[in-house]
Protein backbone atom coordinates (compact mmCIF):
# COMPACT_ATOMS: atom_id res chain seq x y z
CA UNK A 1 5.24 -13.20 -19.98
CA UNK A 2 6.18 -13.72 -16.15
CA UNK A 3 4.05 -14.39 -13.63
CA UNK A 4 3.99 -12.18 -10.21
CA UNK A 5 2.55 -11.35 -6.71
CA UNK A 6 0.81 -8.08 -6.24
CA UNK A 7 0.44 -7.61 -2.24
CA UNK A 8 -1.62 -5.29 -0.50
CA UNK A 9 -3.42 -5.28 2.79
CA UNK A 10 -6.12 -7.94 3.52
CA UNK A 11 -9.52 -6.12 2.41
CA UNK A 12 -8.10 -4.60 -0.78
CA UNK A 13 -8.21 -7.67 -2.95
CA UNK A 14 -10.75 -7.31 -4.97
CA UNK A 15 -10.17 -3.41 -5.33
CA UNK A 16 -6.65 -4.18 -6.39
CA UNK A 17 -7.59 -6.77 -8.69
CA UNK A 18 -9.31 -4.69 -10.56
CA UNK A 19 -7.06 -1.57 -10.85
CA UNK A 20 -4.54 -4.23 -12.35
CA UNK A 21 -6.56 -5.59 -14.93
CA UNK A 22 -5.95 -2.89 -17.72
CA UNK A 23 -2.16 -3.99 -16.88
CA UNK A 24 -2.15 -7.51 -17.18
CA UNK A 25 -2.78 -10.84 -19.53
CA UNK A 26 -4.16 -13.31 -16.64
CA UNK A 27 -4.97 -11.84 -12.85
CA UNK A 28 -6.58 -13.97 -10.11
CA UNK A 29 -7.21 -13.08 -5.96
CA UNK A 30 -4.81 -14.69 -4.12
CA UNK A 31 -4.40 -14.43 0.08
CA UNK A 32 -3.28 -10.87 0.57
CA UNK A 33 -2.67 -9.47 -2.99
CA UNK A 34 -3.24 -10.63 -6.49
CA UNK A 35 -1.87 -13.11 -8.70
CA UNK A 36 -1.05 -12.09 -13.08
CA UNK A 37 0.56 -12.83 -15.39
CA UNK A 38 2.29 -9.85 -17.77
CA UNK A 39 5.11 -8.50 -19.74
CA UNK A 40 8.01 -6.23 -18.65
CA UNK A 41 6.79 -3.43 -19.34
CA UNK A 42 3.35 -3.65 -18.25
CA UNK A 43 4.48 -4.20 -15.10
CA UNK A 44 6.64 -1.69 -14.72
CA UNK A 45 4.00 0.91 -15.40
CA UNK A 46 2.19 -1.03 -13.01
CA UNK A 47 4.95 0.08 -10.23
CA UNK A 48 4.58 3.57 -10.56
CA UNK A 49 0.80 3.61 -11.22
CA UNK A 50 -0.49 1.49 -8.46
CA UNK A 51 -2.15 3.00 -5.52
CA UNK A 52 -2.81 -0.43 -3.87
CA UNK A 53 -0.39 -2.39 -4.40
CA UNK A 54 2.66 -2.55 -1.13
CA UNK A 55 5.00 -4.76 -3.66
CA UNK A 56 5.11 -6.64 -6.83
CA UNK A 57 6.66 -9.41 -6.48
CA UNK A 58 7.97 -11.34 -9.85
CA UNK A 59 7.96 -15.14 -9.40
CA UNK A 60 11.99 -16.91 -10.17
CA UNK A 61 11.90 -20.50 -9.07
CA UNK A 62 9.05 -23.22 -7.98
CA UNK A 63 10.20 -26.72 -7.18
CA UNK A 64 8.70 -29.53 -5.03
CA UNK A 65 10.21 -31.44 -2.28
CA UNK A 66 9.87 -33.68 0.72
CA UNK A 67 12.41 -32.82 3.25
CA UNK A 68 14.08 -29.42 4.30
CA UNK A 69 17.31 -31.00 3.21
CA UNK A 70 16.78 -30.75 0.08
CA UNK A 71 15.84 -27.33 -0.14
CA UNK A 72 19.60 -25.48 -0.97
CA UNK A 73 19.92 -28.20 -3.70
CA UNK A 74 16.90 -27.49 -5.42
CA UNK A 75 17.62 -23.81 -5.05
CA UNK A 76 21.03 -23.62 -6.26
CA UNK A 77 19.51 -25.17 -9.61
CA UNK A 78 18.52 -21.78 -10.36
CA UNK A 79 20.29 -19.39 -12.84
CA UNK A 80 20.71 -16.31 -9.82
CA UNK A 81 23.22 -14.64 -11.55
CA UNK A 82 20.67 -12.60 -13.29
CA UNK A 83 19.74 -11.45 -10.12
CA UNK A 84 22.37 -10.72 -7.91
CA UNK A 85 25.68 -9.78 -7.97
CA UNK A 86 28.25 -10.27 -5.34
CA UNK A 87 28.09 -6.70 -4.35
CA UNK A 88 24.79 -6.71 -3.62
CA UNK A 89 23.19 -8.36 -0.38
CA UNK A 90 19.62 -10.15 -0.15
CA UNK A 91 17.27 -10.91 3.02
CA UNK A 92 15.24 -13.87 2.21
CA UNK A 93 11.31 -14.23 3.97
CA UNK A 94 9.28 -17.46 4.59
CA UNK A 95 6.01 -17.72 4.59
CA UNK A 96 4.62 -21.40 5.76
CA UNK A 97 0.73 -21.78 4.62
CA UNK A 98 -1.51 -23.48 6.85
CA UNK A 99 -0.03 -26.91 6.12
CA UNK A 100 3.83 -25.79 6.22
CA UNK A 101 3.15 -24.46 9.54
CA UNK A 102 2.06 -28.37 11.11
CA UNK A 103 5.55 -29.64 10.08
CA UNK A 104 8.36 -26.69 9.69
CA UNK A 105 8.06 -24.14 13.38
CA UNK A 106 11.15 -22.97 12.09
CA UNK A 107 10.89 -20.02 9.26
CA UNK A 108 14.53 -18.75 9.53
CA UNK A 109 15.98 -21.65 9.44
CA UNK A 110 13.98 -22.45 6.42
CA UNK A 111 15.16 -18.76 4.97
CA UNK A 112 18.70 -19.38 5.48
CA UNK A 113 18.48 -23.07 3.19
CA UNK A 114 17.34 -20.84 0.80
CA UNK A 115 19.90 -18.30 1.26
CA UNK A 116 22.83 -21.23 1.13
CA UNK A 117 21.05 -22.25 -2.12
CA UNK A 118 21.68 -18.59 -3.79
CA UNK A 119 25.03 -17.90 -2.20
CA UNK A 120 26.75 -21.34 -3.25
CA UNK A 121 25.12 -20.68 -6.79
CA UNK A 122 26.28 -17.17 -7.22
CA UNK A 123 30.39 -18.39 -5.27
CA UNK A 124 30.27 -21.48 -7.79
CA UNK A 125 29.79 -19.20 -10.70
CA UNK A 126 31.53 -15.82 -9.40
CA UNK A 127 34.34 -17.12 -6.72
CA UNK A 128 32.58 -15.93 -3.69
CA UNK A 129 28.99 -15.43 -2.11
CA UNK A 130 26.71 -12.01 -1.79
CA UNK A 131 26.22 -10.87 1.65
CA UNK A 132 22.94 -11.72 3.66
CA UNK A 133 21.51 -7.59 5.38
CA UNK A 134 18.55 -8.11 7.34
CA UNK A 135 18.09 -4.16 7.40
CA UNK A 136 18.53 -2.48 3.95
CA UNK A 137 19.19 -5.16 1.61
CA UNK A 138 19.85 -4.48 -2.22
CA UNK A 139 17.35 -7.85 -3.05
CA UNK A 140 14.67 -9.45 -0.72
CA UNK A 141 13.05 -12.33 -1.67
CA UNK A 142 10.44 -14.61 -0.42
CA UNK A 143 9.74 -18.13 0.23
CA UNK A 144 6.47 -19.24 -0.17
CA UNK A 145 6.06 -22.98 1.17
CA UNK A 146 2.25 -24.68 -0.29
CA UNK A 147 1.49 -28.07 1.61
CA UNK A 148 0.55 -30.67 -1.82
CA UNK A 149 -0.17 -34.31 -1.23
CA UNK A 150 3.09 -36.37 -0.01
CA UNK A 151 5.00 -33.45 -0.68
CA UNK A 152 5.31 -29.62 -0.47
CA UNK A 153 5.90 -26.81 -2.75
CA UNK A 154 8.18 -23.81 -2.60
CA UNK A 155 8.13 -20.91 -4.53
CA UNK A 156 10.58 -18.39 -4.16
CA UNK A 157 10.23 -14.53 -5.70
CA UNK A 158 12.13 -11.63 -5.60
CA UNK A 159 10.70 -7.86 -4.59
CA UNK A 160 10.97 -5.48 -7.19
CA UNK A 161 10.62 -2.43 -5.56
CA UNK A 162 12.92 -2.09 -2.12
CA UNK A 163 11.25 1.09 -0.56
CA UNK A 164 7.45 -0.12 -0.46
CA UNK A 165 5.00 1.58 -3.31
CA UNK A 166 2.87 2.66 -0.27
CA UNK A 167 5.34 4.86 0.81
CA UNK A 168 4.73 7.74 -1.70
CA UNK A 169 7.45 10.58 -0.37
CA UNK A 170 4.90 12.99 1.28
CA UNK A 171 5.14 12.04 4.94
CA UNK A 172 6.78 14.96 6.84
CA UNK A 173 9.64 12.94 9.02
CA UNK A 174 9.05 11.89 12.20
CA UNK A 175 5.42 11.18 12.04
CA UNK A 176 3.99 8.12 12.05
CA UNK A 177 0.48 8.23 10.87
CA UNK A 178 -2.19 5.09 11.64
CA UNK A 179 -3.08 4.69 8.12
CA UNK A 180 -0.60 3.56 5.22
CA UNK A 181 -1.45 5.57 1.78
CA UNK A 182 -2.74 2.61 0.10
CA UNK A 183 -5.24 1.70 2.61
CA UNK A 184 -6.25 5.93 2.51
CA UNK A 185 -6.48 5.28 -0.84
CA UNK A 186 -8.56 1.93 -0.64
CA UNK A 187 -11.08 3.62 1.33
CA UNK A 188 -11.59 6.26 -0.96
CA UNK A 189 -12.16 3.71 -3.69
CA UNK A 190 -13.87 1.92 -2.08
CA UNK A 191 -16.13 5.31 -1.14
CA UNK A 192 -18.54 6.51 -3.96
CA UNK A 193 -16.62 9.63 -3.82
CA UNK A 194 -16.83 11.15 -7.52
CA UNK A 195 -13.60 13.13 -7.89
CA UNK A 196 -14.34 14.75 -11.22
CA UNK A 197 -17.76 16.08 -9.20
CA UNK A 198 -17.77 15.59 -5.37
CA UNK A 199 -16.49 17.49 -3.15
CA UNK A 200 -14.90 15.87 -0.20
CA UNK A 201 -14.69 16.72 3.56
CA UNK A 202 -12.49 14.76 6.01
CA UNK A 203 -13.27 15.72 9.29
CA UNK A 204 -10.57 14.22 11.45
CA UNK A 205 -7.79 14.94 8.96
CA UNK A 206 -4.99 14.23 11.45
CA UNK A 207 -1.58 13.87 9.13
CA UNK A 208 -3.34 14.54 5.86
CA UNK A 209 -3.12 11.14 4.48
CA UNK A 210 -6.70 10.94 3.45
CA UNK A 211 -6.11 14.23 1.77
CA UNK A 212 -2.94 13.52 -0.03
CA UNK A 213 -4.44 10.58 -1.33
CA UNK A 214 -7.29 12.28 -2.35
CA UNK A 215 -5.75 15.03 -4.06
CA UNK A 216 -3.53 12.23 -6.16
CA UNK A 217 -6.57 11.04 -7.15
CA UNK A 218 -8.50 14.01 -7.67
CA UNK A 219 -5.78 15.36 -10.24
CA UNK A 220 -5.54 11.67 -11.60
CA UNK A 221 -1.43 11.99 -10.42
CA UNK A 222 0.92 9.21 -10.18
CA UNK A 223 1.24 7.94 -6.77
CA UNK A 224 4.95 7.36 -7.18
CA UNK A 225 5.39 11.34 -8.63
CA UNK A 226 7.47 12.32 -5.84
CA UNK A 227 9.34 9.07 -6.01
CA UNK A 228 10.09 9.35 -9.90
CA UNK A 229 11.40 13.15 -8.93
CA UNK A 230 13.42 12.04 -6.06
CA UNK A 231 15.39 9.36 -8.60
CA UNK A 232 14.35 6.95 -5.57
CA UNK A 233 15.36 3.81 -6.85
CA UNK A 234 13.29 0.07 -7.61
CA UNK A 235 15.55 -2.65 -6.50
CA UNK A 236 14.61 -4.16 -9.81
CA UNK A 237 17.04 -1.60 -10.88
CA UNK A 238 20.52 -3.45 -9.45
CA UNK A 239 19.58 -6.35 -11.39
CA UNK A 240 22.20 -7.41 -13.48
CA UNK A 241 19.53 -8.43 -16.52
CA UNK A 242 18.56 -5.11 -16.33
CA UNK A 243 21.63 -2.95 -16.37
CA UNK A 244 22.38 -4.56 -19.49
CA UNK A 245 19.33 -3.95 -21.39
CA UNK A 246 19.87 -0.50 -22.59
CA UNK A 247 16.90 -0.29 -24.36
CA UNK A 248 14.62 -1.03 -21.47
CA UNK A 249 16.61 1.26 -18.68
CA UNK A 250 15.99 4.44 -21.51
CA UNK A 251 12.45 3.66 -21.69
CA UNK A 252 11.94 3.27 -18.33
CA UNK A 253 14.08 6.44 -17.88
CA UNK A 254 11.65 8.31 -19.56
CA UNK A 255 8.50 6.78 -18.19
CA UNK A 256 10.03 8.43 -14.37
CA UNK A 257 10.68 11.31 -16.55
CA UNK A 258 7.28 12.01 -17.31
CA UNK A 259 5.55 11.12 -14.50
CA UNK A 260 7.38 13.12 -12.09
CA UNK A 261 6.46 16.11 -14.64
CA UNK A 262 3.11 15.43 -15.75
CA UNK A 263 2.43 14.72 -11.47
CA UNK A 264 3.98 18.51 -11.08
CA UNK A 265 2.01 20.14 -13.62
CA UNK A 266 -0.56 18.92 -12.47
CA UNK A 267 -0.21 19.55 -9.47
CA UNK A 268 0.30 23.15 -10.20
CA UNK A 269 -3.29 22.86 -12.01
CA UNK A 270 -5.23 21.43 -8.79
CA UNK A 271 -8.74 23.39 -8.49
CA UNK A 272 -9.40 24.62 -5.08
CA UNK A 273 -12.30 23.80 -2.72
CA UNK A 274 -12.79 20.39 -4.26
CA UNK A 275 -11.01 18.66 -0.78
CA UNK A 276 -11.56 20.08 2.66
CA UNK A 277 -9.49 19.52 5.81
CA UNK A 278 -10.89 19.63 9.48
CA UNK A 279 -9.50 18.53 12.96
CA UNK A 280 -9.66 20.08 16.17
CA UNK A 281 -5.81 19.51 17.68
CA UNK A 282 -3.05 21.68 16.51
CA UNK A 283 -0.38 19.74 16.00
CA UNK A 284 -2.75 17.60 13.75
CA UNK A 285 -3.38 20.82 11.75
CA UNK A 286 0.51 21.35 11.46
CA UNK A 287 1.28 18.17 9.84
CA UNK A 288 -1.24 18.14 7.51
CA UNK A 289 -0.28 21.28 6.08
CA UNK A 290 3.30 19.57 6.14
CA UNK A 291 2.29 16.88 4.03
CA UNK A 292 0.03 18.56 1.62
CA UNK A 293 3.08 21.18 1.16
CA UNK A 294 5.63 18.15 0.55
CA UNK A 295 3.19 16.97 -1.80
CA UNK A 296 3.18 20.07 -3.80
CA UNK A 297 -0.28 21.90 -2.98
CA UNK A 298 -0.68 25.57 -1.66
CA UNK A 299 -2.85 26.32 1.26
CA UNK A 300 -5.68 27.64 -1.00
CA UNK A 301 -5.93 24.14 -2.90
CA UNK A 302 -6.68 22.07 0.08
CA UNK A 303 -7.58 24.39 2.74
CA UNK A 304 -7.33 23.10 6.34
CA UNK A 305 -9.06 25.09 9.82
CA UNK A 306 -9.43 24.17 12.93
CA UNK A 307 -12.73 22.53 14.32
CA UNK A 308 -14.34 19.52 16.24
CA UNK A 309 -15.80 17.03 13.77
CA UNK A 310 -18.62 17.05 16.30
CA UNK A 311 -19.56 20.71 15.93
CA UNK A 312 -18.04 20.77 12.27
CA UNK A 313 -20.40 22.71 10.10
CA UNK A 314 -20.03 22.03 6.49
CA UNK A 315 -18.85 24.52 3.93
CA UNK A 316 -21.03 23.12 1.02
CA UNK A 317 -24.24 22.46 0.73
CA UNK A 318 -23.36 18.38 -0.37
CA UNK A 319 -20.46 16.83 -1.06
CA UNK A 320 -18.85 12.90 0.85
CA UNK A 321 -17.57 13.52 3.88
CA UNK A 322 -15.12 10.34 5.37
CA UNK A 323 -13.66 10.53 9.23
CA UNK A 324 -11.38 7.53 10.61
CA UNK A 325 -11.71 8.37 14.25
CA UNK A 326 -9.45 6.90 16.79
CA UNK A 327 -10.42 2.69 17.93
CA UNK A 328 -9.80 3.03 21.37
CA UNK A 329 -6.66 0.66 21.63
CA UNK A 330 -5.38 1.96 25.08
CA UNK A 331 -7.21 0.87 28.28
CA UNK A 332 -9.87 3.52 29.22
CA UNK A 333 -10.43 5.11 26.45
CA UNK A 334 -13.69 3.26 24.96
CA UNK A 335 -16.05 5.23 27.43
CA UNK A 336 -14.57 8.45 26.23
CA UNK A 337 -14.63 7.48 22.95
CA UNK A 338 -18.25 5.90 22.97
CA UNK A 339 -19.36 9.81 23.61
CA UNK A 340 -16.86 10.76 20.78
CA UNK A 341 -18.86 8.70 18.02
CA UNK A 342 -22.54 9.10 19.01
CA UNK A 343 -21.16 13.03 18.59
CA UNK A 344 -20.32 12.20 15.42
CA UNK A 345 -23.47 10.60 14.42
CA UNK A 346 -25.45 12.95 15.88
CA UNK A 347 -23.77 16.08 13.80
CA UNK A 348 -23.74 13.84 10.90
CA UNK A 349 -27.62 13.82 10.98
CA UNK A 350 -28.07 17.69 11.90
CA UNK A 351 -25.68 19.70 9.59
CA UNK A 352 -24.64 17.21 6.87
CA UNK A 353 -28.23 16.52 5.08
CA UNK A 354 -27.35 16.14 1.43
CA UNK A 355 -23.64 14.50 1.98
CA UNK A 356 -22.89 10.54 1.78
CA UNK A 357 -21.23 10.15 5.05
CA UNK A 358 -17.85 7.68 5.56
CA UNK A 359 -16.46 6.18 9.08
CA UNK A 360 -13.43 3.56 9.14
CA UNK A 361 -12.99 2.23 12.42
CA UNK A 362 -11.85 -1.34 14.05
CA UNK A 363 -14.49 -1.31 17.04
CA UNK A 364 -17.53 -2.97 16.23
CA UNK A 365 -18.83 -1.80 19.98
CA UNK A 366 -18.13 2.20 19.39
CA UNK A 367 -19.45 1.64 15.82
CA UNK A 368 -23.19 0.91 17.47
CA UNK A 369 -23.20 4.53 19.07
CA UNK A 370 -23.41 6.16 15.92
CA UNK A 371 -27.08 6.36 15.97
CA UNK A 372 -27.47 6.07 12.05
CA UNK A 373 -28.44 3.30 9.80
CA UNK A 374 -25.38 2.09 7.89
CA UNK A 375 -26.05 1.37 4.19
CA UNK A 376 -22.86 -0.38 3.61
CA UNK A 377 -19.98 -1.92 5.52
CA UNK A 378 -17.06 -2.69 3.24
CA UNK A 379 -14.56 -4.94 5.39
CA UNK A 380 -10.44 -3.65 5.77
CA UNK A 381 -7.74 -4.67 7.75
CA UNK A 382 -5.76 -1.71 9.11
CA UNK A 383 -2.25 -3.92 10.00
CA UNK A 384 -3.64 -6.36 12.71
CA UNK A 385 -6.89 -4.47 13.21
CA UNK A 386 -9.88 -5.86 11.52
CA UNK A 387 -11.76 -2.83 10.61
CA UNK A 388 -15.00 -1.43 8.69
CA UNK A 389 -15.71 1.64 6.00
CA UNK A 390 -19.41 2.28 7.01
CA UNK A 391 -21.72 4.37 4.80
CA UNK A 392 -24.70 6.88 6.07
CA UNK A 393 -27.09 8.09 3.70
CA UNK A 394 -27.41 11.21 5.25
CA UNK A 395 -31.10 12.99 4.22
């Protein structure tokens, strides 16, 4: 059994801790992910089932201490070999917790004691020292530091997944969209969507994210499908441990294997009009067709059209329908914006009687001109944003 780190986006705790729980031996909340404890293989299903989780994160080396100096030392004690090899180069993160923070200012410095710890392990083993790549590295690790009375605590961990898991392969390039998959994902969970019965609407689609996510869901397909078909590799891979078990690289071979295929069939099986598209810009319309096509799903699976979510007129008779409409982060936008959402509301109550209506957004102030009584509001953070999934019970 190891123990890891699970993060995700502040919000998705509790959502997260429970999709890991079938996974995992011990799981507790901890500040922006989730804490278990579980074996090798658990967790490596875990990677390429996940929708929530960013990064796992498997826990190497704890060790106490009462003065920076003494932080290389303490590292080096570490077997790394198993780890890294000299061709491979490592970027190394500190986090300070509230404590750390009143008596280190200094995170890179503390990131590079850490990386003189590794490097003189791996050169007094090996004859010389990995490279340190700030960009693309072959390992990151981080370097948790826990005030504790008279002393402090410091945990380091290594990622075991390089690309992030929220980065699922369907995004067309160039685009930058304002909501990671997971947190598209979250939402949804968080929702009372009912894939196997509701239909769903989302009427500012923009790149499809809500969609794509959606649709995974929907056809109950591995998030990391498209990753598994790439052969887009986990930096767990380059581990030296694991290029020598030849046991555990077959199996895990074959657990890619099947979920690239069993995500393509079905795929290929996906009902149509079960998830509905809307926006009323173009280019919006473009790239979600882009990223449902990536994805794998023909035009009549997920059909997309053209209209204003304030004049959108419903195709069913009930269903969910979810919008994130834009927070108004530029100066002068909130009075435009203000008429944008009362729209919304007002539409909401005329032509969607029947649905369970959805709005994320990270202004409390436009929120109030939605003249509907919320029945929920399930808090998110959208990067630096501190948002809101509000619910309308829409008779």
């Amino acid at each position: 059994m190891n123990e890891y780190f699970a993060s995700c986006p502040r919000g998705m705790e509790e959502l997260l801790l429970e999709e890991i729980k079938p996974f995992v031996q011990e799981s507790s909340i901890g500040k922006g992910g989730v804490l278990f404890k579980a074996d090798w293989r658990s967790t490596l299903v875990l990677l390429i089932t996940t929708r929530l989780a960013s990064r796992v994160f498997l826990k190497l080396h704890e060790f106490k201490f009462k003065s920076e100096k003494d932080i290389p030392k303490h590292v080096e004690s570490y077997d790394w070999q198993d780890f890294i090899d000299i061709r491979d180069t490592l970027k190394i993160q500190t986090i300070l917790d509230r404590d750390g923070k009143k008596i280190y200012k200094n995170s890179v410095y503390m990131s590079q004691l850490v990386k003189d710890g590794i490097c003189d392990k791996i050169k007094s083993i090996r004859g010389t020292r990995p490279s340190v790549e700030l960009e693309n590295p072959t390992h990151s690790f981080n370097f948790r530091v826990e005030g504790e009375y008279q002393c402090f605590k410091g945990i380091v961990s290594v990622d075991l997944c390089g690309e992030a898991l929220s980065n699922r392969g369907y995004r067309p390039p160039g685009h930058k969209a304002p909501l990671r998959e997971n947190l598209a994902a979250a939402l949804l969970m968080a929702s009372d969507w009912n894939p196997k019965e509701d239909v769903l609407i989302d009427g500012m689609c923009g790149s499809g994210t809500i969609l794509a996510e959606a649709a995974l869901i929907m056809g109950e397909i591995s998030p990391a499908y498209l990753r598994c078909g790439k052969r887009i590799s986990f930096s767990f891979e380059n581990h030296p441990w694991f290029k020598k078990d030849e046991a555990l690289k077959k199996w895990w071979d074959e657990l890619k294997t099947k979920a690239y295929a069993e995500g393509k069939r079905k795929i290929g099986e996906f009902p149509e009009n079960r998830i509905y598209g809307f926006d009323n810009h173009k280019t919006a319309m473009h790239v979600s067709r882009e990223t449902l096509k990536i994805l794998g799903l023909k035009r009549e699976h997920v059909p997309l059209d053209l209209e204003d979510v304030t004049e959108l007129v419903p195709p069913v008779d009930k269903g969910v329908f979810i919008c994130n409409p834009p927070y108004g982060e530029r100066l002068g936008d909130i009075d435009e914006l203000a008429d944008l959402y009362y729209k919304i509301g007002e539409n909401l109550k005329n032509n969607f009687k029947g649905f369970r209506g959805y709005v994320f957004t990270g202004n409390p102030e436009l929120r109030k001109k939605i003249a509907l009584q919320t029945s929920a509001r399930v808090p998110f953070w959208n990067g630096k944003i501190e948002c809101r999934l509000l619910r309308y019970e829409l008779h």
